[in-house]
Protein backbone atom coordinates (compact mmCIF):
# COMPACT_ATOMS: atom_id res chain seq x y z
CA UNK A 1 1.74 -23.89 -25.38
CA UNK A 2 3.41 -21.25 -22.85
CA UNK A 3 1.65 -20.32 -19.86
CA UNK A 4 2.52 -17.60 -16.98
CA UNK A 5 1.76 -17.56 -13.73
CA UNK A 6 -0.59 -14.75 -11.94
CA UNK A 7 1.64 -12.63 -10.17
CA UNK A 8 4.73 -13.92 -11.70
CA UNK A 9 6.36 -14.20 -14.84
CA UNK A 10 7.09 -17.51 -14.65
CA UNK A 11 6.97 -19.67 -17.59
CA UNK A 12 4.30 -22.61 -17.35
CA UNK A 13 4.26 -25.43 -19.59
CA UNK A 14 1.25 -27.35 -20.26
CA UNK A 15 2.56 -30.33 -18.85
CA UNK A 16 2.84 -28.58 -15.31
CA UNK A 17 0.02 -27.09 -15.28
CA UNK A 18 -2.11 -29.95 -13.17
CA UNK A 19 0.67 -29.18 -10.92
CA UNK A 20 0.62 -26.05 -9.92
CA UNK A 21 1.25 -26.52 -6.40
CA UNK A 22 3.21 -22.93 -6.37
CA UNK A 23 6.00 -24.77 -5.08
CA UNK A 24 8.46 -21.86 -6.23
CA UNK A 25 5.95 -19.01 -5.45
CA UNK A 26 4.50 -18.01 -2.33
CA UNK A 27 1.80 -16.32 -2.92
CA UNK A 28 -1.53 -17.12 -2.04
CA UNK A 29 -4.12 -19.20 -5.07
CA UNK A 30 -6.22 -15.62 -6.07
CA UNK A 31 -9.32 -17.69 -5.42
CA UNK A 32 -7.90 -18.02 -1.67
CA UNK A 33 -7.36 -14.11 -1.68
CA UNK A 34 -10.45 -13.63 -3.11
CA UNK A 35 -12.69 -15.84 -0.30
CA UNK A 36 -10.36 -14.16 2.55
CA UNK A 37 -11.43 -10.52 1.10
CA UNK A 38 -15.26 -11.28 -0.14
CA UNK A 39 -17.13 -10.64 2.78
CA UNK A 40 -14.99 -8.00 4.25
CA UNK A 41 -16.92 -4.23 3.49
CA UNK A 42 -16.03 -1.72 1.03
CA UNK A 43 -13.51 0.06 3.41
CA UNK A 44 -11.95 -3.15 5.17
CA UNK A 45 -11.51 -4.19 1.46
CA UNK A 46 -9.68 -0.58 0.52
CA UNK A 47 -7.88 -0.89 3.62
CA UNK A 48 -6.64 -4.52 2.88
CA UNK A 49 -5.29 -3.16 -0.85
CA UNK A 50 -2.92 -0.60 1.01
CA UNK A 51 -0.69 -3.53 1.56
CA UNK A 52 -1.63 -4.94 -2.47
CA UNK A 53 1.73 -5.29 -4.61
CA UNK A 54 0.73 -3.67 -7.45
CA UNK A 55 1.58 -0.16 -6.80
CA UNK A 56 -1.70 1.75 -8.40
CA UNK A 57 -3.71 -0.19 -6.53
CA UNK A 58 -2.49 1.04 -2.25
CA UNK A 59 -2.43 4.61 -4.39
CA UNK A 60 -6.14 4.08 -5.40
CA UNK A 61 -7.25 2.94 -2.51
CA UNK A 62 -5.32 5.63 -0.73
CA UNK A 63 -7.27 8.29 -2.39
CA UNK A 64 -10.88 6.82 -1.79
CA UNK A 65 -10.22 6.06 1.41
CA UNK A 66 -8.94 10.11 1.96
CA UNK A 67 -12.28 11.14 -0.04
CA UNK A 68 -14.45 9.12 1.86
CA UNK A 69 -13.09 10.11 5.63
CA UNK A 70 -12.62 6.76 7.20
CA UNK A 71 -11.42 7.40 10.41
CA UNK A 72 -10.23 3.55 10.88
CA UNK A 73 -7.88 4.03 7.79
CA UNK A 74 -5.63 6.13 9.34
CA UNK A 75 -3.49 4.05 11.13
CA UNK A 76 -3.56 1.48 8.66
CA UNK A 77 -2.43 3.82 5.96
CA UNK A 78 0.64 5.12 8.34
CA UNK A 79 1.58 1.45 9.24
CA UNK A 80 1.73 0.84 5.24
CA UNK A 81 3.85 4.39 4.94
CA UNK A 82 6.15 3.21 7.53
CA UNK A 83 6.56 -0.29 6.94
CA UNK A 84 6.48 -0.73 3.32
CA UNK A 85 9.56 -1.92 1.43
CA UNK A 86 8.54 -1.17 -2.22
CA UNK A 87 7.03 2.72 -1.28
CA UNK A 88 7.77 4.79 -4.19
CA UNK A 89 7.21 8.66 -4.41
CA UNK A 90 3.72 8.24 -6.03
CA UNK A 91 2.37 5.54 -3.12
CA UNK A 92 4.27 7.96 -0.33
CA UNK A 93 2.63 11.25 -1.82
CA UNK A 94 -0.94 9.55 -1.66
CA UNK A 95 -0.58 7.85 1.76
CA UNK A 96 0.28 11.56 3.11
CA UNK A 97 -2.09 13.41 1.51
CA UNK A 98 -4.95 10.61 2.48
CA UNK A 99 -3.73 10.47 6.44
CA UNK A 100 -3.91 14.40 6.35
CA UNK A 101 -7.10 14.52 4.98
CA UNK A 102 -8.78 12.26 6.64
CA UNK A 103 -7.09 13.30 10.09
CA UNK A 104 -7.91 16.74 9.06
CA UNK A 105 -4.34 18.37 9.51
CA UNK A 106 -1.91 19.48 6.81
CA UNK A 107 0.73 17.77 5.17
CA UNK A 108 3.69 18.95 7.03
CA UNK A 109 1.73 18.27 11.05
CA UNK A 110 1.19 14.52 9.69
CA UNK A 111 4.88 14.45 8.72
CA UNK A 112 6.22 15.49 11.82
CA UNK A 113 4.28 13.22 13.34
CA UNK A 114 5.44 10.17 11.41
CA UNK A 115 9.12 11.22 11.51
CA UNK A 116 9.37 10.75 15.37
CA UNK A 117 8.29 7.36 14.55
CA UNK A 118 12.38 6.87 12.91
CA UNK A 119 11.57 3.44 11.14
CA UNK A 120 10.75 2.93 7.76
CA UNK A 121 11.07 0.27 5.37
CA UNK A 122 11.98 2.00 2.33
CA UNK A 123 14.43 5.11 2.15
CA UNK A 124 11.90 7.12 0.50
CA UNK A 125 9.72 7.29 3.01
CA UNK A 126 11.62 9.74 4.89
CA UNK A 127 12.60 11.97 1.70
CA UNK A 128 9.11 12.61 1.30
CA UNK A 129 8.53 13.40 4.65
CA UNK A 130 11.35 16.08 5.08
CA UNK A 131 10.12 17.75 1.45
CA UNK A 132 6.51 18.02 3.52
CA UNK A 133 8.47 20.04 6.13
CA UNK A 134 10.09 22.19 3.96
CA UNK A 135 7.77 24.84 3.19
CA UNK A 136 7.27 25.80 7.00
CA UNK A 137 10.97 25.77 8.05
CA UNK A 138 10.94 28.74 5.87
CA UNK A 139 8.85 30.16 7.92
């Protein structure tokens, strides 16, 4: 019988599986994950799946955070803007719109504000930043 790894699709066979030692993957066991992140609260634990690699699940958390107002999320959420390498459009959009919200400016303030910082991980950070700018250089 095939098996597959969490996280990966890597192909298990039944006589490995005593031995997965995740000697070719390095992510943590989930039950290892899951002990790190129990006792944290409800926002540390939103805040700590900003950085998740599944990509619905920093956009999720993104938008709670934004509806709930936590102040401590903010610079968490531009540190994952800035620094992640697998930001797509959707993740970008949501981490914008949640630091705005929460910080209680618009769009195009918070990217000014994050463009002076002139690192990013992922290309598409900064495209979605100078769209945010566009309506008021119109103006």
């Amino acid at each position: 019988m095939k098996r597959y790894r969490i996280f990966r699709w890597h192909e298990v066979l039944d006589s490995e599986v005593p031995l997965l030692g995740h000697s070719h993957c390095r992510r943590e066991q989930p039950e290892v994950g899951i002990q790190r992140v129990e006792p944290l609260s409800y926002d540390e634990k939103l805040i700590t799946a900003l950085s998740h690699f599944e990509p619905e699940t920093p956009i999720r958390a993104a938008e709670i955070l934004s509806a709930r107002k936590v102040i401590r999320a903010l610079e968490p959420l531009k540190a994952a803007f800035c620094s992640r390498g697998d930001l797509d459009p959707f993740m970008g959009q949501a981490f914008l719109r949640a630091i705005a919200t929460i910080a209680g400016e618009s769009e195009c303030e918070v990217a000014r504000e994050l463009l002076k910082r002139s690192t990013f991980a992922s290309p598409v950070a900064e495209d979605i930043l100078r769209k945010a700018l566009k309506p008021s250089s119109g103006s």
